[in-house]
Protein backbone atom coordinates (compact mmCIF):
# COMPACT_ATOMS: atom_id res chain seq x y z
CA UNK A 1 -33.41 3.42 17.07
CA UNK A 2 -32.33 2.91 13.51
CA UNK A 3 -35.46 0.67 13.04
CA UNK A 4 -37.72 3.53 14.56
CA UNK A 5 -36.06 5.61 12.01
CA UNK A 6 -36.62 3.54 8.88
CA UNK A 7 -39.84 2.87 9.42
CA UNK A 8 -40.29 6.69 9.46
CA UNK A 9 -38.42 6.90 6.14
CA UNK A 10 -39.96 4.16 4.92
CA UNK A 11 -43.77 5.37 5.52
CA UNK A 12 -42.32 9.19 4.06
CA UNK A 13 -40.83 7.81 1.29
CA UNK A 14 -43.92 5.31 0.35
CA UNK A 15 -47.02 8.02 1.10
CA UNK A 16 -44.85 10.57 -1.07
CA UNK A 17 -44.92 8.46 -4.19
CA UNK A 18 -48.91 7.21 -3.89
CA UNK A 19 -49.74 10.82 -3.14
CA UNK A 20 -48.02 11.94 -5.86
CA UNK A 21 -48.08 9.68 -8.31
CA UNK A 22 -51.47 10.17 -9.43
CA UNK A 23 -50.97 13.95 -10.21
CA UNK A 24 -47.86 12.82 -12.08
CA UNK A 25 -49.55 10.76 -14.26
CA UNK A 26 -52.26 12.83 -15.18
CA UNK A 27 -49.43 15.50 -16.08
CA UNK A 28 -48.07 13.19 -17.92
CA UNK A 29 -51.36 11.95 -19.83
CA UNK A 30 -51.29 16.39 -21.10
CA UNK A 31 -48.31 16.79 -21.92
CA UNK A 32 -47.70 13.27 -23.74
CA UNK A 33 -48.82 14.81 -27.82
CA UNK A 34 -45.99 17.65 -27.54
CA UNK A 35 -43.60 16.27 -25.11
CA UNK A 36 -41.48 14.55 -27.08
CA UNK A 37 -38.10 14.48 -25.15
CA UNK A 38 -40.19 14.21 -22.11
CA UNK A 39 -38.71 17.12 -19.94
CA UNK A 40 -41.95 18.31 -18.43
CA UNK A 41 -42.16 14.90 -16.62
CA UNK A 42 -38.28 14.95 -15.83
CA UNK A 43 -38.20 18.17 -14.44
CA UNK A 44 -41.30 17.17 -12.11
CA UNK A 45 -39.20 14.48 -10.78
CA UNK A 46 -36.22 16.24 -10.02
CA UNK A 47 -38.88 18.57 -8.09
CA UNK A 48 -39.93 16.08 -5.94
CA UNK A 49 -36.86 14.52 -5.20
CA UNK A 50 -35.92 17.71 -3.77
CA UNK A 51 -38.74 18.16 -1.70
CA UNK A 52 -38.19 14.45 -0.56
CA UNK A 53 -35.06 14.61 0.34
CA UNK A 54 -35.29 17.83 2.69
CA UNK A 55 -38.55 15.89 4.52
CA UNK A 56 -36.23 13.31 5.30
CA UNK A 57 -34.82 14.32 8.56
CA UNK A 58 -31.69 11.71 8.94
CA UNK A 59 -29.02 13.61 6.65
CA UNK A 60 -27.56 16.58 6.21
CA UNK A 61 -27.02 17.39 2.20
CA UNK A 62 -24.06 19.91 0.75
CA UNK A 63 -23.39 19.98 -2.75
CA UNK A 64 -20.24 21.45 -4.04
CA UNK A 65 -19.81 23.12 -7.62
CA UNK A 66 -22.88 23.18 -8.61
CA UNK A 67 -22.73 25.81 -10.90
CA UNK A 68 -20.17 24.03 -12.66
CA UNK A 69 -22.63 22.70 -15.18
CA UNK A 70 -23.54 24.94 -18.28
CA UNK A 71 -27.16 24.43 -18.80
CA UNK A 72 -26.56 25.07 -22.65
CA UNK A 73 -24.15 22.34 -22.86
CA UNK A 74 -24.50 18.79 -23.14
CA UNK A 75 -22.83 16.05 -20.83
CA UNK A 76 -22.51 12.50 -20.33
CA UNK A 77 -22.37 12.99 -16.52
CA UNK A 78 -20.83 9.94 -14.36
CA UNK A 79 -20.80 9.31 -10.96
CA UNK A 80 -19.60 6.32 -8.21
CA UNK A 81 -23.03 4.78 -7.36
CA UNK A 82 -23.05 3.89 -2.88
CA UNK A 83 -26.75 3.27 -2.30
CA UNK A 84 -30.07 3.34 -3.90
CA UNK A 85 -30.25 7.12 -2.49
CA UNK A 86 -28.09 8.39 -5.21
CA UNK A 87 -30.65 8.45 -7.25
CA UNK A 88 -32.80 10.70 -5.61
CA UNK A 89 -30.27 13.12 -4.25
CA UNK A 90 -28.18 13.19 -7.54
CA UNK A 91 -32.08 14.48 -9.21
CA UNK A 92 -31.20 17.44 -6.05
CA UNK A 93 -28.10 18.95 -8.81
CA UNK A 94 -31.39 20.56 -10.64
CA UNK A 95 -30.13 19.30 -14.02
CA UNK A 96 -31.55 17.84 -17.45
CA UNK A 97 -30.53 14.95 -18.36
CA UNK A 98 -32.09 10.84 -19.08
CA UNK A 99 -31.25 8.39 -16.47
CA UNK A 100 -29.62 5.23 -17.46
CA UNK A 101 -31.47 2.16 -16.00
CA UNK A 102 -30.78 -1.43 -15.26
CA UNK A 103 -34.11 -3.19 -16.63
CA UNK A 104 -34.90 -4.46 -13.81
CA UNK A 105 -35.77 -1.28 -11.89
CA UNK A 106 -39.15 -1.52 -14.68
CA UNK A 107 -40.50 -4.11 -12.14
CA UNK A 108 -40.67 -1.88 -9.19
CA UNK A 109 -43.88 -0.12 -8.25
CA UNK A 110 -43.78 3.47 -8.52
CA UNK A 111 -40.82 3.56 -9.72
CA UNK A 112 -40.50 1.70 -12.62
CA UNK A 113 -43.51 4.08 -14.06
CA UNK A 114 -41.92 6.67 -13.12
CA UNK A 115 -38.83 5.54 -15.38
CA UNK A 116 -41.34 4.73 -18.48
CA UNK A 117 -43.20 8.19 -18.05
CA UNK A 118 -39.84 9.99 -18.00
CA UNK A 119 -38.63 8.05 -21.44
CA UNK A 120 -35.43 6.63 -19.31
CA UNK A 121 -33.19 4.47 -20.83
CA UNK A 122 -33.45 0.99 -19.82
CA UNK A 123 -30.77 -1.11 -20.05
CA UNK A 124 -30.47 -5.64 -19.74
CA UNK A 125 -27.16 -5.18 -18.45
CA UNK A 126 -26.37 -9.54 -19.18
CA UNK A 127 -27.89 -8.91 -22.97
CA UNK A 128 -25.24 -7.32 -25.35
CA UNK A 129 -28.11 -6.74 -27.54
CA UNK A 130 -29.95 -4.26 -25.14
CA UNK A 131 -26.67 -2.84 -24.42
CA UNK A 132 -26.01 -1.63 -27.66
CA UNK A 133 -29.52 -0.34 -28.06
CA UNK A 134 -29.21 1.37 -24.98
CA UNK A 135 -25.94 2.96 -27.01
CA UNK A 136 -27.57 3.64 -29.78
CA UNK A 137 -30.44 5.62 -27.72
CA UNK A 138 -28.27 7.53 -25.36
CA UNK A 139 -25.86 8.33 -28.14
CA UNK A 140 -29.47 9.90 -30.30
CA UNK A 141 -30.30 12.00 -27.40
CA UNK A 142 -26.50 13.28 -26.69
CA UNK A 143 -27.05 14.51 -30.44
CA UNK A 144 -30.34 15.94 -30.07
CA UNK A 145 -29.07 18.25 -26.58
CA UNK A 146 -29.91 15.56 -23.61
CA UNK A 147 -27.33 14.81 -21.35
CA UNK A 148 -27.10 10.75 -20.21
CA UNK A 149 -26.68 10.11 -16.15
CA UNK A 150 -25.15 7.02 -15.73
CA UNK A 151 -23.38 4.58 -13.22
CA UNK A 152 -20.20 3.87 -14.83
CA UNK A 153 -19.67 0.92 -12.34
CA UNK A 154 -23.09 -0.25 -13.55
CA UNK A 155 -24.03 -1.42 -9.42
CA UNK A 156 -23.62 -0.24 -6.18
CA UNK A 157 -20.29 -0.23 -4.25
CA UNK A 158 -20.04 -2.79 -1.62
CA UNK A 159 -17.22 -1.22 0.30
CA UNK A 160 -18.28 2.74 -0.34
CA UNK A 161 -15.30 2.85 -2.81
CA UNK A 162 -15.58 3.06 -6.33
CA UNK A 163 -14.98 0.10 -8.56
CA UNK A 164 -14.21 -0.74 -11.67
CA UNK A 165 -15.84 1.28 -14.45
CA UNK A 166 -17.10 0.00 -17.45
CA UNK A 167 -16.30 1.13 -21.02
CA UNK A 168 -19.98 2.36 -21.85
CA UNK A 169 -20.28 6.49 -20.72
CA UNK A 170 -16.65 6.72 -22.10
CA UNK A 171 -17.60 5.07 -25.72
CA UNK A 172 -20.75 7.45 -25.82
CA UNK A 173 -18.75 10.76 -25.12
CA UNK A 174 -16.08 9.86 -27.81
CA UNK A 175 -18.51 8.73 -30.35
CA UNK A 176 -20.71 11.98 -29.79
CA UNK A 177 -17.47 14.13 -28.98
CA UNK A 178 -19.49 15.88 -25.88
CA UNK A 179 -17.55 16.48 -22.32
CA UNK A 180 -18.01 14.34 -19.60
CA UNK A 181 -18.98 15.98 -16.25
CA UNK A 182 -18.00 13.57 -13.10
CA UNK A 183 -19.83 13.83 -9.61
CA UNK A 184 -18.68 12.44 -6.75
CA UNK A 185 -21.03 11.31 -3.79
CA UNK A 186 -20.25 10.33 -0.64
CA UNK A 187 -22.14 9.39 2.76
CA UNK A 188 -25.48 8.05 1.00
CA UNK A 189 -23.12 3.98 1.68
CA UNK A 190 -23.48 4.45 5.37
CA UNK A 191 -27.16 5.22 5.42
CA UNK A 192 -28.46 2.45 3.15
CA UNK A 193 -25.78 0.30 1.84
CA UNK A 194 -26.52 -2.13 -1.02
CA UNK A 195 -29.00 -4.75 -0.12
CA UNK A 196 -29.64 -3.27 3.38
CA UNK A 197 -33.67 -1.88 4.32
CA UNK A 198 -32.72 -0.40 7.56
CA UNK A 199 -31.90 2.92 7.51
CA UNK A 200 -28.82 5.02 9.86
CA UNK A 201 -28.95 8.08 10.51
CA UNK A 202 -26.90 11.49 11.52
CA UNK A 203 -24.82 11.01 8.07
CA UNK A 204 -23.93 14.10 6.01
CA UNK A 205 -23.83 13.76 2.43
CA UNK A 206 -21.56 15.25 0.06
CA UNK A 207 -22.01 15.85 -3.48
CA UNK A 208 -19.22 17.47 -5.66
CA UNK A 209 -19.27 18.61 -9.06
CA UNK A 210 -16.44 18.85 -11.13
CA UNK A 211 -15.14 20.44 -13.76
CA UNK A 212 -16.45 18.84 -17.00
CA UNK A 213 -13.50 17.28 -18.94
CA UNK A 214 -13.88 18.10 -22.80
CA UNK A 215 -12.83 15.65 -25.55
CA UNK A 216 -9.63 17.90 -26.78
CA UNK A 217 -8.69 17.30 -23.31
CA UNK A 218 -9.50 13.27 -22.95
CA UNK A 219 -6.01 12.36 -23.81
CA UNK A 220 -6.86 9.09 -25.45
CA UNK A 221 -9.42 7.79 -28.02
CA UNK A 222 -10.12 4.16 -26.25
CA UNK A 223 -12.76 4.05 -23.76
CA UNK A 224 -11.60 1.46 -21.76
CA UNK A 225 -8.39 3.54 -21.42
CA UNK A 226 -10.62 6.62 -20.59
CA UNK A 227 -12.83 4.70 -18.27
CA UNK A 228 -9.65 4.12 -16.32
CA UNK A 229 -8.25 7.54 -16.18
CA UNK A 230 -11.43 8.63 -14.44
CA UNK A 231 -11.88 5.62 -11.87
CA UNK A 232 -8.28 6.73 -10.74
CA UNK A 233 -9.62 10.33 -10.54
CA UNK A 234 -13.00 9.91 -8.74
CA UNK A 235 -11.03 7.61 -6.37
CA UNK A 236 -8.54 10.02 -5.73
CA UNK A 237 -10.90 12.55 -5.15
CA UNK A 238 -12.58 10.55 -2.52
CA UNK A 239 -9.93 10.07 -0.35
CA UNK A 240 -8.78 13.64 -0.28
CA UNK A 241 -12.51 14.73 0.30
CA UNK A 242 -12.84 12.23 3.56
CA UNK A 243 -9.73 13.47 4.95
CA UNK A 244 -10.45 16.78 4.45
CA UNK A 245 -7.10 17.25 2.41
């Protein structure tokens, strides 16, 4: 049965991107001499994903706290990373921001034009030199009023739990003293856990928002320090949302 079904996700998935992609990119090709931040192609993306996602008949979405998120304000938003899905259901919060990459998401059809059109930041996550250009870009558009999406454990969980987070969306909210929103995401592991193709289905997924954390309220200046304080949080908040607590 779960082969039936990811062949069926597989084939919706696939025919939704070579449908669209086309009318994407000729979007794109318009709006390219005035675009400059790119938003008209983000915000087409985050459309799709949410019509994507409710075509896909094997989960159940609820997202929590939504609202939390002040459209006027900018984040560096963080979240615990289960499955490839995250992707596409985090573009379901309806929010603005640039999507932190790992380079070697660029290689994959579809979707690594999709990342170029949208102006994503790419990131060679073994070359300290891309890392601090990918620093130096996020930290330019946190000053110019985009907020960064990014992975803070910089790879999928093995175990559904979050790991260890690295230093890097800590160092960018203390160098460009803007709050840091976490979002939690849970369920999207048991569908399609890292390295796995087939898909499982009758999984609800939960998203939560929290409140976003401002820097007068960080309580320390080192990112590796802050890094930690919010691994312990997101991991706390995990286990009280699967037990219902």
């Amino acid at each position: 049965m779960n082969i039936f079904l990811s062949i069926i996700v597989w084939l919706i998935g696939l025919s939704f991107m070579v449908i669209l992609f086309p009318l994407t990119f000729i979007i794109w090709l318009i709006v390219l001499p005035f675009d400059r931040k790119r938003a008209v192609i983000h915000w087409l993306l985050v459309y799709q994903s949410i019509a994507l996602s409710r075509m896909i008949p094997i989960w159940r979405l609820h997202i929590e706290g939504k609202g939390k998120a002040d459209r006027g304000v900018t984040y560096v938003i963080i979240s615990n990373h289960q499955s490839i899905l995250d992707i596409l259901l985090i573009n379901c919060l309806n929010m603005r921001f640039k999507w932190i990459s790992k380079i070697e998401n660029n290689k994959v059809p579809f979707i690594g034009w999709y990342l170029k059109m949208a102006d994503y930041v790419t990131v060679d996550r073994g070359n300290s030199e891309s890392k601090e250009v990918m620093l130096e870009t996020s930290y330019r558009c946190l000053k110019e009023g985009t907020s960064i999406m990014i992975f803070p454990e910089g790879t999928r969980s093995v175990d559904r739990h979050p790991g260890f987070f690295k230093r890097g969306a800590f160092q960018l909210a203390l160098d460009a003293n803007v709050p840091i929103l976490p979002v939690l995401i849970d369920g999207t592991g048991g569908i399609l856990p890292k390295h796995g193709l087939i898909f499982r289905g009758g999984h609800r997924i939960k998203i939560k928002v929290f409140d976003p954390v401002f820097p007068e309220s960080f309580g320390t200046k080192d990112p590796d320090d802050l890094a930690l304080k919010f691994s312990n949080m997101m991991s706390a908040a995990l286990d009280k949302m699967r037990t219902g607590k």
